[in-house]
PDB file of N, CA and C in Angstrom:
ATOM      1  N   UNK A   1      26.137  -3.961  -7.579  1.00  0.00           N
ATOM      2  CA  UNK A   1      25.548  -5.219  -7.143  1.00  0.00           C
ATOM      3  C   UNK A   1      24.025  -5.106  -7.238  1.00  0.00           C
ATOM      4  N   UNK A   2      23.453  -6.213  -8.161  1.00  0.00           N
ATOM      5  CA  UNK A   2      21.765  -5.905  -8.435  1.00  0.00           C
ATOM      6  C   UNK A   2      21.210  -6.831  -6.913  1.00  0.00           C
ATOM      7  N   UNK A   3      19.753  -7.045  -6.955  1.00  0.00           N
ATOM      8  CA  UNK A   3      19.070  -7.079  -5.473  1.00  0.00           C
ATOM      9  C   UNK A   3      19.471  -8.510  -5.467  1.00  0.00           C
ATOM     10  N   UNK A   4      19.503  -9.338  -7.111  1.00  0.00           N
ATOM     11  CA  UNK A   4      19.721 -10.816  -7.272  1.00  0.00           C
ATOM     12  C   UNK A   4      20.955 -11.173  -6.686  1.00  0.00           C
ATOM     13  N   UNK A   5      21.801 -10.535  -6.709  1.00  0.00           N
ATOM     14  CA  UNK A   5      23.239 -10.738  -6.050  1.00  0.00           C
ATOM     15  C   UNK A   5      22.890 -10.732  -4.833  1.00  0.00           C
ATOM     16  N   UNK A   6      22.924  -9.933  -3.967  1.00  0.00           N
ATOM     17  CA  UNK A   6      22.688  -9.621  -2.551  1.00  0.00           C
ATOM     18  C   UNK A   6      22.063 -10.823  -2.064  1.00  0.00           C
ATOM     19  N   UNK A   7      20.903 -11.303  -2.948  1.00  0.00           N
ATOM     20  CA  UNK A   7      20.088 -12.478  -2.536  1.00  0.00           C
ATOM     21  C   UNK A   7      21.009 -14.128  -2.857  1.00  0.00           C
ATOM     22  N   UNK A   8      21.908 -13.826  -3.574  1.00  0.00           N
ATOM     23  CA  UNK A   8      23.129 -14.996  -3.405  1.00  0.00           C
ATOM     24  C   UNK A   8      23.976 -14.868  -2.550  1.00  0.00           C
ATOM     25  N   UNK A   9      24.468 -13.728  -2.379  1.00  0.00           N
ATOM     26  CA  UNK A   9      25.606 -13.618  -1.129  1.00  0.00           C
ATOM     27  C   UNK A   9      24.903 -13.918  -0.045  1.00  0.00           C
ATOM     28  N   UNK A  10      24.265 -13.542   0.372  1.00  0.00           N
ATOM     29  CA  UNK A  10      23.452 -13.743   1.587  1.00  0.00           C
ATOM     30  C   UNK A  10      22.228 -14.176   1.544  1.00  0.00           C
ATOM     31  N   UNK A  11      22.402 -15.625   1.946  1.00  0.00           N
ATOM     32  CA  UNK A  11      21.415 -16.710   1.512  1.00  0.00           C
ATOM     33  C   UNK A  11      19.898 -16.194   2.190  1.00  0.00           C
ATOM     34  N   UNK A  12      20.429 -15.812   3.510  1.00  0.00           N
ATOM     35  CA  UNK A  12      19.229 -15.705   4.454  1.00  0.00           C
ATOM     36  C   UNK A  12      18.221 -14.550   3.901  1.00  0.00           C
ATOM     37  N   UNK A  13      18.351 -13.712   3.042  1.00  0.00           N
ATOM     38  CA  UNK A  13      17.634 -12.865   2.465  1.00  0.00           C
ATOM     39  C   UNK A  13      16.902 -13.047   1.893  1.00  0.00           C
ATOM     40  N   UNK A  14      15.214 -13.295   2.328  1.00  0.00           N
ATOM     41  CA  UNK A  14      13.977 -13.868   1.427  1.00  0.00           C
ATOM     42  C   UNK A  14      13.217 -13.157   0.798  1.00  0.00           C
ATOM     43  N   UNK A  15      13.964 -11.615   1.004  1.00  0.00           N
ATOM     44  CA  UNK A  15      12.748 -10.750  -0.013  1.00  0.00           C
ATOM     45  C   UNK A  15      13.464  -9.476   0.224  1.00  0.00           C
ATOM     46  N   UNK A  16      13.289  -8.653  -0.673  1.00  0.00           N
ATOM     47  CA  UNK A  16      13.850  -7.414  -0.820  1.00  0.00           C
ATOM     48  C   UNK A  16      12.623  -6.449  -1.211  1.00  0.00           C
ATOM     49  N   UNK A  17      12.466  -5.340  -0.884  1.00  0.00           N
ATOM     50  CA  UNK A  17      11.190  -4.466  -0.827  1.00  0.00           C
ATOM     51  C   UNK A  17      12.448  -3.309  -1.497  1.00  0.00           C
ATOM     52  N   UNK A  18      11.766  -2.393  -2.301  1.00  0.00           N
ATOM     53  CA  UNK A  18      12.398  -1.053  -2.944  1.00  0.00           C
ATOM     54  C   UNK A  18      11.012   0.294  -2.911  1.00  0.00           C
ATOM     55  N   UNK A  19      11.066   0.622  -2.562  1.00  0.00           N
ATOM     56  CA  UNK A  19      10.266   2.051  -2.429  1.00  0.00           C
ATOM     57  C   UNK A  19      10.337   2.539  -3.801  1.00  0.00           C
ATOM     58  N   UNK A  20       9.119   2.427  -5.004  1.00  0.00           N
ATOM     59  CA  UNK A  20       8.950   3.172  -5.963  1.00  0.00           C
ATOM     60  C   UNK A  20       8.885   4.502  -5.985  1.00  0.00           C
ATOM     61  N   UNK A  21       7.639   4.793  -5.339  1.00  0.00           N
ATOM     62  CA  UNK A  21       7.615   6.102  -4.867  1.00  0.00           C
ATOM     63  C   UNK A  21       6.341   6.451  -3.865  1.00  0.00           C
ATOM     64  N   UNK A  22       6.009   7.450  -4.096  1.00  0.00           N
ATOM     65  CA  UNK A  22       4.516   7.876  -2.988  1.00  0.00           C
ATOM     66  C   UNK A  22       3.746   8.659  -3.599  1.00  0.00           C
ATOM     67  N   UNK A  23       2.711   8.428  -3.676  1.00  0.00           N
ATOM     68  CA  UNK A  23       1.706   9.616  -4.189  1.00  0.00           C
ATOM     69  C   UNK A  23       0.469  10.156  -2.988  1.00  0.00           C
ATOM     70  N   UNK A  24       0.605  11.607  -3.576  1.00  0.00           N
ATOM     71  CA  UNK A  24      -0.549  11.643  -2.347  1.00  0.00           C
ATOM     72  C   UNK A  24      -1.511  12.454  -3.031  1.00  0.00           C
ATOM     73  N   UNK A  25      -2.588  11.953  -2.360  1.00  0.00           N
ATOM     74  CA  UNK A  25      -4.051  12.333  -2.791  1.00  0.00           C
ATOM     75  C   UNK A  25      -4.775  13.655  -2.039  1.00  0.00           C
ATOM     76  N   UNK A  26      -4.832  14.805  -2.262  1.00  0.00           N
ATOM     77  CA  UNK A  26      -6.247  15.592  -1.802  1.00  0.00           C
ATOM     78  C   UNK A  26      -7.550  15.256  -1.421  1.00  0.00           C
ATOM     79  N   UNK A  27      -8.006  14.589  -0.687  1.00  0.00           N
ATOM     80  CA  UNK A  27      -9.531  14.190  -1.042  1.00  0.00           C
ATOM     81  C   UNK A  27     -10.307  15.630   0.268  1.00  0.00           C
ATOM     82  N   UNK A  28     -11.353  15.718  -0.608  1.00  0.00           N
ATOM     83  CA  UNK A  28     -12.618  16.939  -0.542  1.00  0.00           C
ATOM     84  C   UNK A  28     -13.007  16.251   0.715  1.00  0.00           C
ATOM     85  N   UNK A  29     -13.441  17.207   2.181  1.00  0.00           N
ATOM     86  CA  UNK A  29     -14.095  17.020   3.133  1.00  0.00           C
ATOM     87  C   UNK A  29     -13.263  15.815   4.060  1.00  0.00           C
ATOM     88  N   UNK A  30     -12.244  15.778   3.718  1.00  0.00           N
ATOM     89  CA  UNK A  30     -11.195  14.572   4.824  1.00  0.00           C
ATOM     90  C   UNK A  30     -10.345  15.213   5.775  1.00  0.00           C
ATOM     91  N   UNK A  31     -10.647  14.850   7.007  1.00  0.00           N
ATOM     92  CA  UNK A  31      -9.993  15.664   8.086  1.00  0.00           C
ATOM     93  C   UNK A  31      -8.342  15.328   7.639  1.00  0.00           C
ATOM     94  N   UNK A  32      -8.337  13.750   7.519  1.00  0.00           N
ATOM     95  CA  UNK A  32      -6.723  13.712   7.740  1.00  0.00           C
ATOM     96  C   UNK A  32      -5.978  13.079   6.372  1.00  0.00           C
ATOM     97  N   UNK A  33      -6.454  14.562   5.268  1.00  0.00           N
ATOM     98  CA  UNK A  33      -6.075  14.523   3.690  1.00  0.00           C
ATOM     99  C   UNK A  33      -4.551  14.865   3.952  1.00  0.00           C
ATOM    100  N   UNK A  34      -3.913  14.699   3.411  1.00  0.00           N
ATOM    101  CA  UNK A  34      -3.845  14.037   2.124  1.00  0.00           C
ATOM    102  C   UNK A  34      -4.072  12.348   2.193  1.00  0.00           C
ATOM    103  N   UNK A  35      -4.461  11.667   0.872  1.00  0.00           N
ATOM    104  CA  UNK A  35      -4.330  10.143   1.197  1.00  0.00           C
ATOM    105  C   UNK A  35      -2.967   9.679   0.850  1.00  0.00           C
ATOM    106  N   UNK A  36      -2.014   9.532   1.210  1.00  0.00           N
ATOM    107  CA  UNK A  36      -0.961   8.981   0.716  1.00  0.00           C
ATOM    108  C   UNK A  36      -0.612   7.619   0.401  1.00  0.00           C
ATOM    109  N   UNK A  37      -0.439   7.029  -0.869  1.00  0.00           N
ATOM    110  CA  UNK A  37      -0.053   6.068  -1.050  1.00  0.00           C
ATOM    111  C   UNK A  37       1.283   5.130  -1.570  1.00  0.00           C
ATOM    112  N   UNK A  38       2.167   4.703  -0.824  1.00  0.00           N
ATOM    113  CA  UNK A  38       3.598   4.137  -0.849  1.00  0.00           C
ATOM    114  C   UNK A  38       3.158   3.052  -1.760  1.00  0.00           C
ATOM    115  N   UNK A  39       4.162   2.811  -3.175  1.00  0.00           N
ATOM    116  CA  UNK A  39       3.948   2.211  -4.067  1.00  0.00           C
ATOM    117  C   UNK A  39       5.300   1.357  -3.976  1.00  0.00           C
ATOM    118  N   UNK A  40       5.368  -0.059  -3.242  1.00  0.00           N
ATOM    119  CA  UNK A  40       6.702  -1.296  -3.029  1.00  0.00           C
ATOM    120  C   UNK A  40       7.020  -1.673  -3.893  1.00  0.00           C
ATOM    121  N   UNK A  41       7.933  -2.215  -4.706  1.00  0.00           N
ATOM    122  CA  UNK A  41       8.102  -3.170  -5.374  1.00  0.00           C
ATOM    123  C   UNK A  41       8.638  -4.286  -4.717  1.00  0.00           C
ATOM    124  N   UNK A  42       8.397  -5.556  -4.598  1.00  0.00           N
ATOM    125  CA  UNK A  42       8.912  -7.025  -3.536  1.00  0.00           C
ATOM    126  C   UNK A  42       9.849  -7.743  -4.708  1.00  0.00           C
ATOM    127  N   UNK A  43      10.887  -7.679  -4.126  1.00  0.00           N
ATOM    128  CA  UNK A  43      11.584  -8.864  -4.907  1.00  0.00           C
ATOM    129  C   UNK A  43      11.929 -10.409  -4.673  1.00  0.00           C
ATOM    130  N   UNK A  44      11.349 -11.258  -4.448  1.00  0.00           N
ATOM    131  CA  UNK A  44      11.891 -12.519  -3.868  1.00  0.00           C
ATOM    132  C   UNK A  44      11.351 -13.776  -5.358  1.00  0.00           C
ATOM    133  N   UNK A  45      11.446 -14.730  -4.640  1.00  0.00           N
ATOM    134  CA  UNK A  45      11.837 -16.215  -5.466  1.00  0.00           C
ATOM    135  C   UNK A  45      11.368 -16.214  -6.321  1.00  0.00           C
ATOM    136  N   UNK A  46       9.827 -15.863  -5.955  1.00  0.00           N
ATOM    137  CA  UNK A  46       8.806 -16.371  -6.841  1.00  0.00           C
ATOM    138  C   UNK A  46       8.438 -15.186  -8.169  1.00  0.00           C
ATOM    139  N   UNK A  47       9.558 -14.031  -7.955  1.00  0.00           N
ATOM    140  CA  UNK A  47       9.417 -13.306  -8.915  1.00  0.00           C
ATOM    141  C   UNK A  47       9.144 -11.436  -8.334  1.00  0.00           C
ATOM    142  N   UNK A  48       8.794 -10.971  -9.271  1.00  0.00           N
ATOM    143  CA  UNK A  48       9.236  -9.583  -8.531  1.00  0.00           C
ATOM    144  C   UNK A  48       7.461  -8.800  -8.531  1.00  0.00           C
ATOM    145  N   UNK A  49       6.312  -8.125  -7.584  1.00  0.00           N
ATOM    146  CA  UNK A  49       5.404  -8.100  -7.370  1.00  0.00           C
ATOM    147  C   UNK A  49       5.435  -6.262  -6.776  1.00  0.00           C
ATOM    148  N   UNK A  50       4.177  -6.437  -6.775  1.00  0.00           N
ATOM    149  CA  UNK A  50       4.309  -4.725  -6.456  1.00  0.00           C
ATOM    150  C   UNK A  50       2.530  -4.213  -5.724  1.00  0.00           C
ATOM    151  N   UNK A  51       3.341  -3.639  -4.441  1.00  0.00           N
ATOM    152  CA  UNK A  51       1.967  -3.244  -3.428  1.00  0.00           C
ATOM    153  C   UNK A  51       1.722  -1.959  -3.017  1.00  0.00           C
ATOM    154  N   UNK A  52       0.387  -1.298  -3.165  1.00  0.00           N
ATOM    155  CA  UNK A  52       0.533  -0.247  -2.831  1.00  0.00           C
ATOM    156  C   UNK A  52      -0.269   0.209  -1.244  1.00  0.00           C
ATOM    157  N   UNK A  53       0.601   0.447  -0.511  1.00  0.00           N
ATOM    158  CA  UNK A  53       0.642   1.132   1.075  1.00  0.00           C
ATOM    159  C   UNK A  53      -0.480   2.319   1.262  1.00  0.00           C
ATOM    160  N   UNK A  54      -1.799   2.292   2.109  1.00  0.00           N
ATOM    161  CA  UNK A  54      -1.503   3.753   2.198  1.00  0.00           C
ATOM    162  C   UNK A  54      -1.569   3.979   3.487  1.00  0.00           C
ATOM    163  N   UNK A  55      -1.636   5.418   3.789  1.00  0.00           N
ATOM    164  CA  UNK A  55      -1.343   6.138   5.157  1.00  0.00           C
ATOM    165  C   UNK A  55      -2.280   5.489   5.951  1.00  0.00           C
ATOM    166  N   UNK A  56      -3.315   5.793   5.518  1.00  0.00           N
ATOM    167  CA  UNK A  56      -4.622   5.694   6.184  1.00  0.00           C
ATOM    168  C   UNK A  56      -5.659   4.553   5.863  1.00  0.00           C
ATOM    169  N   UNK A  57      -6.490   4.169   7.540  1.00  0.00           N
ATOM    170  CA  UNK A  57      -7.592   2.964   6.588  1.00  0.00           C
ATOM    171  C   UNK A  57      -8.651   3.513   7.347  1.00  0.00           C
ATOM    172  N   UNK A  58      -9.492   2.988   6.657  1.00  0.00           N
ATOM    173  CA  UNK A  58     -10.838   3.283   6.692  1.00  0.00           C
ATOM    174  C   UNK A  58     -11.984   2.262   7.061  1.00  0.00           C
ATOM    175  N   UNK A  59     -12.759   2.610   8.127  1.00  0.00           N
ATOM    176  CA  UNK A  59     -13.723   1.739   8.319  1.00  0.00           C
ATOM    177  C   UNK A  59     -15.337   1.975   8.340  1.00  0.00           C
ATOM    178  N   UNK A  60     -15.866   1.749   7.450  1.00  0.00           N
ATOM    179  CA  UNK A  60     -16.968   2.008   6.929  1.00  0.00           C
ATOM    180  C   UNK A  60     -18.019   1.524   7.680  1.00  0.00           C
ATOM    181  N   UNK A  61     -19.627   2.186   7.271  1.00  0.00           N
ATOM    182  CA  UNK A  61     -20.472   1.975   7.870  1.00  0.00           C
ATOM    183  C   UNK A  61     -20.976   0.886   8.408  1.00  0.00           C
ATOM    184  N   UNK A  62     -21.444   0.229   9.800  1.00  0.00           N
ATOM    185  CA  UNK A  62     -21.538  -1.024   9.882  1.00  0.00           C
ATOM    186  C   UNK A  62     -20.595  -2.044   9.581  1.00  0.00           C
ATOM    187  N   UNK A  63     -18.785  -1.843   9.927  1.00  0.00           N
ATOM    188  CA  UNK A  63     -17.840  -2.641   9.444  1.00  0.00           C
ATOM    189  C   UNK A  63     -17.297  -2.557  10.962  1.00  0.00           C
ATOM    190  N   UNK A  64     -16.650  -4.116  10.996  1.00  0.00           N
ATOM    191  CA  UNK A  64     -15.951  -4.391  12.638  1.00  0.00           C
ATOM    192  C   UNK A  64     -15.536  -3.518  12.334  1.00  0.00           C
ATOM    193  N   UNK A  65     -14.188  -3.912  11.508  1.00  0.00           N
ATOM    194  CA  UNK A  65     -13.032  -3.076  11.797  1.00  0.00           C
ATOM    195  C   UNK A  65     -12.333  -2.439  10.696  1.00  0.00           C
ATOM    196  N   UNK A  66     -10.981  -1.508  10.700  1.00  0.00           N
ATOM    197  CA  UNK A  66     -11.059  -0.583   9.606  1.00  0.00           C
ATOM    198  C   UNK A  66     -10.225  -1.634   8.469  1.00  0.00           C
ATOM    199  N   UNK A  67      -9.904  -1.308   7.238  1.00  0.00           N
ATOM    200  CA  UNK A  67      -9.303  -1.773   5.909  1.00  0.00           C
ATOM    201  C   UNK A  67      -8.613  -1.090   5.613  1.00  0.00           C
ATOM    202  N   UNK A  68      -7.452  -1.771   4.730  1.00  0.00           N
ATOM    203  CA  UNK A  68      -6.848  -1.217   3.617  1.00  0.00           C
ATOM    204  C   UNK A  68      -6.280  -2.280   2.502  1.00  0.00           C
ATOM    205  N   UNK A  69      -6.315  -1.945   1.417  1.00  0.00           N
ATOM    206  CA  UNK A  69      -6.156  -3.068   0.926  1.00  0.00           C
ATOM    207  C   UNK A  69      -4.398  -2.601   0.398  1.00  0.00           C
ATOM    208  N   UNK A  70      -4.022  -4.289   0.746  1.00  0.00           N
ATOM    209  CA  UNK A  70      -2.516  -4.696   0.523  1.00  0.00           C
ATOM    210  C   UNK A  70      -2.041  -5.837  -0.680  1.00  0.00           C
ATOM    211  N   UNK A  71      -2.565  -5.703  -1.427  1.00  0.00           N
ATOM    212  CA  UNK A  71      -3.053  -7.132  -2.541  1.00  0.00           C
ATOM    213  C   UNK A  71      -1.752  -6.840  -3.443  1.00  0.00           C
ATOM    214  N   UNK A  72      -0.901  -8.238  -3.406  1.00  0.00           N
ATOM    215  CA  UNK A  72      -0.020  -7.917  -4.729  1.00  0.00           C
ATOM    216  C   UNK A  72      -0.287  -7.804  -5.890  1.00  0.00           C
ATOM    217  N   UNK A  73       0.186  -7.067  -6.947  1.00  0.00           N
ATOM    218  CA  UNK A  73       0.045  -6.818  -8.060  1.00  0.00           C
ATOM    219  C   UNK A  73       1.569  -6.849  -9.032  1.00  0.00           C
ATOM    220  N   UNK A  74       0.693  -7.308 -10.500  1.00  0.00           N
ATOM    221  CA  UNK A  74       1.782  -7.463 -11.521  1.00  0.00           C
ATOM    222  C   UNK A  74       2.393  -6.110 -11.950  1.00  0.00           C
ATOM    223  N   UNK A  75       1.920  -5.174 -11.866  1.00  0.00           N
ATOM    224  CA  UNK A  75       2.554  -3.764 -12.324  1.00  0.00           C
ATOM    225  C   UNK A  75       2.602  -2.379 -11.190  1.00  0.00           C
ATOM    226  N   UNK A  76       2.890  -1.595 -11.418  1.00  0.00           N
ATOM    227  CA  UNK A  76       2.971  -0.435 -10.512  1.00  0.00           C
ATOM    228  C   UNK A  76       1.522   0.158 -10.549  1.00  0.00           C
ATOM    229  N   UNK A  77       1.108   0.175 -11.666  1.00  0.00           N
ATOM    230  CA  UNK A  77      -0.309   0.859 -11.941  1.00  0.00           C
ATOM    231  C   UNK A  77      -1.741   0.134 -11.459  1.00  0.00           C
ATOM    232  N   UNK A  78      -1.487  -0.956 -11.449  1.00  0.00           N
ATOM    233  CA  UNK A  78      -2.432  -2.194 -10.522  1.00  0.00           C
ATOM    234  C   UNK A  78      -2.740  -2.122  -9.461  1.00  0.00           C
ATOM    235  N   UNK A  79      -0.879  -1.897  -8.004  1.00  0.00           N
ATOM    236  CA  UNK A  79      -0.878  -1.843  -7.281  1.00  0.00           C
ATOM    237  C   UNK A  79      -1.742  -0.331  -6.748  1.00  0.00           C
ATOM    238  N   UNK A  80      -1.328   0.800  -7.317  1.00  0.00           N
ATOM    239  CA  UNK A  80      -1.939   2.370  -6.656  1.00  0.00           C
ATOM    240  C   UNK A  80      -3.767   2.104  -7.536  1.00  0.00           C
ATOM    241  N   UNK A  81      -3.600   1.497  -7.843  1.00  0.00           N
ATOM    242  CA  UNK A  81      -5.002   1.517  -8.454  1.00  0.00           C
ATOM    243  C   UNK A  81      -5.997   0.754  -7.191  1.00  0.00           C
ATOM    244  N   UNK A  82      -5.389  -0.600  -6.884  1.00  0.00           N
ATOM    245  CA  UNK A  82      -5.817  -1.452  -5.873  1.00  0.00           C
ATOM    246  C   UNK A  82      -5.741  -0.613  -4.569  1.00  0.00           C
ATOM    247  N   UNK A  83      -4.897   0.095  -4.276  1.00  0.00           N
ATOM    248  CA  UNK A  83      -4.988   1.107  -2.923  1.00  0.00           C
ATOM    249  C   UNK A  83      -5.871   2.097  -3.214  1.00  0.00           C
ATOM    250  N   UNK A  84      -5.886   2.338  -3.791  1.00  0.00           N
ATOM    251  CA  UNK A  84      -6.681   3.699  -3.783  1.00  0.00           C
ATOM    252  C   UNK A  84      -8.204   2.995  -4.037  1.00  0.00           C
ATOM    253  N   UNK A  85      -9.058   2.335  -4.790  1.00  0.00           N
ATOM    254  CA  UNK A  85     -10.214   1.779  -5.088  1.00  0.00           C
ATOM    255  C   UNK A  85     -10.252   1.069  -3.932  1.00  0.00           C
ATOM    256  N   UNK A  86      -9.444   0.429  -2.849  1.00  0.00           N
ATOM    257  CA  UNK A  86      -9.740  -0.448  -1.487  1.00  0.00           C
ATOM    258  C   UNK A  86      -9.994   0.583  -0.403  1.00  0.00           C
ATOM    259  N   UNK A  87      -9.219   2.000  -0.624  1.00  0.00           N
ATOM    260  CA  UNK A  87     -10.320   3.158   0.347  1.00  0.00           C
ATOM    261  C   UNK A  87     -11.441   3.765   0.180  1.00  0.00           C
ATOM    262  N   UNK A  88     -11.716   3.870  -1.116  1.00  0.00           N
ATOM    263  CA  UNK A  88     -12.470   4.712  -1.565  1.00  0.00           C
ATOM    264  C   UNK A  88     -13.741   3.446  -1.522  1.00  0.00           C
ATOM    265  N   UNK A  89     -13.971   2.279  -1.848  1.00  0.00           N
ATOM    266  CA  UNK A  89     -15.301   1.174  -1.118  1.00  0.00           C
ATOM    267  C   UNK A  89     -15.352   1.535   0.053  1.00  0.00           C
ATOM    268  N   UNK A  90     -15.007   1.770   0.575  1.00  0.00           N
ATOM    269  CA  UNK A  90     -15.514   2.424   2.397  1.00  0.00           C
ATOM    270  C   UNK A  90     -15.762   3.032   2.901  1.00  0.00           C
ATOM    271  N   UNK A  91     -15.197   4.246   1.960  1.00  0.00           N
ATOM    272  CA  UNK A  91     -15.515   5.567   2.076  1.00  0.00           C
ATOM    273  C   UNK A  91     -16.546   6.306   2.266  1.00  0.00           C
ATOM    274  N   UNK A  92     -17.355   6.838   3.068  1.00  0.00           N
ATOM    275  CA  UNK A  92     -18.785   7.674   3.186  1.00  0.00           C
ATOM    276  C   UNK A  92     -18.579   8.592   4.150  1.00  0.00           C
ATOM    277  N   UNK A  93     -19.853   9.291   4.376  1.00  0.00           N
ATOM    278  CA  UNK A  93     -19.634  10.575   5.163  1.00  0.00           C
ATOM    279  C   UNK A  93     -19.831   9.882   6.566  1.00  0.00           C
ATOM    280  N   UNK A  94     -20.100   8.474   6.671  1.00  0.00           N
ATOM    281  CA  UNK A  94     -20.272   7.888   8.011  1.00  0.00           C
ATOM    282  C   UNK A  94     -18.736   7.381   8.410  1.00  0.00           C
ATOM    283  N   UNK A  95     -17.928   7.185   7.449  1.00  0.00           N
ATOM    284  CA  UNK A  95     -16.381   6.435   7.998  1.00  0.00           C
ATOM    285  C   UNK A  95     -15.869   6.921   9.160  1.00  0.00           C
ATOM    286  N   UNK A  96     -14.831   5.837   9.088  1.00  0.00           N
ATOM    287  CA  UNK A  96     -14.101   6.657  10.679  1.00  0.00           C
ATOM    288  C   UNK A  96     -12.761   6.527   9.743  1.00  0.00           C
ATOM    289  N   UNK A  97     -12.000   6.770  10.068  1.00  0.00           N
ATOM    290  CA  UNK A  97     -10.703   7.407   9.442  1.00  0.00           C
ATOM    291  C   UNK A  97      -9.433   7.028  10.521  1.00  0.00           C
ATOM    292  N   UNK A  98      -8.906   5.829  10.490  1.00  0.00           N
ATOM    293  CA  UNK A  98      -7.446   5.878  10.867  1.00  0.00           C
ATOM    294  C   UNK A  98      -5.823   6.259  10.664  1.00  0.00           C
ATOM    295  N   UNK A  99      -5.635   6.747  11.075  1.00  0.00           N
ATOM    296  CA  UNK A  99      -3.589   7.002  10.569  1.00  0.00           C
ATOM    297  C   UNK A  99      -2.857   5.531  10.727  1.00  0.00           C
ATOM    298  N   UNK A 100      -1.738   5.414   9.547  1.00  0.00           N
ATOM    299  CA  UNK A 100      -1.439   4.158  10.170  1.00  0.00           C
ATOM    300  C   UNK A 100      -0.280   4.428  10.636  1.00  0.00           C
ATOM    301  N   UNK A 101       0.107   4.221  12.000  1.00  0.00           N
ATOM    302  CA  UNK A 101       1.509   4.554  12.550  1.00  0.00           C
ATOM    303  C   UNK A 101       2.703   3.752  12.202  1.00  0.00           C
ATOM    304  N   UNK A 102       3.970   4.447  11.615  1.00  0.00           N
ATOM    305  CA  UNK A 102       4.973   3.790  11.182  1.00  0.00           C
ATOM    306  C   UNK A 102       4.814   3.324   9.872  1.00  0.00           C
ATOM    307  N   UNK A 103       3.520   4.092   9.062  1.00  0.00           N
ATOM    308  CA  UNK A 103       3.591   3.993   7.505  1.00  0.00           C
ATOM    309  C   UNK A 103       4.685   4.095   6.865  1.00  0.00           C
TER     310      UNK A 103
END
């Protein structure tokens, strides 16, 4: 049974998420390295989209509050590209560094 089925049998089902995979990053001088980033694929109506998660956000110098960027994307390589370039803008030796609980 593909995710499209599931989403006919059971009407109430507005989106289906699949875990591509995870990559994790080393980064130099980071207390709470590795960076890990969960790469989704979303399946619903409007077509099938793909986001990449990571562990941790970051809140940079003179910023309320911390970030991460969650932006859908058309390919897998978009999405870890968009996570990883949305920590690394914030990134300095001034950041503060959050875990995200229940990543």
């Amino acid at each position: 049974m593909t995710e499209t089925d599931l989403q006919r049998k059971h009407t109430r089902i507005s989106e289906i998420r699949e875990i591509i995979g995870i990559f994790e990053m080393d980064i130099e001088d980071l207390k709470n390295s590795p960076l890990k980033i969960k790469l989704i694929q979303i399946l619903n109506a409007s077509g099938d989209c793909y986001i990449g998660s990571a562990n941790l956000m970051v809140k940079g110098k003179g910023c309320s509050d911390f970030y991460r960027s969650m932006h859908p994307q058309k390919t897998k390589e978009e999405a870890l590209d968009d996570a990883v370039d949305g920590f690394f803008a914030y990134l300095s030796d001034e950041s503060e560094i959050k875990v995200v609980k229940n990543w």
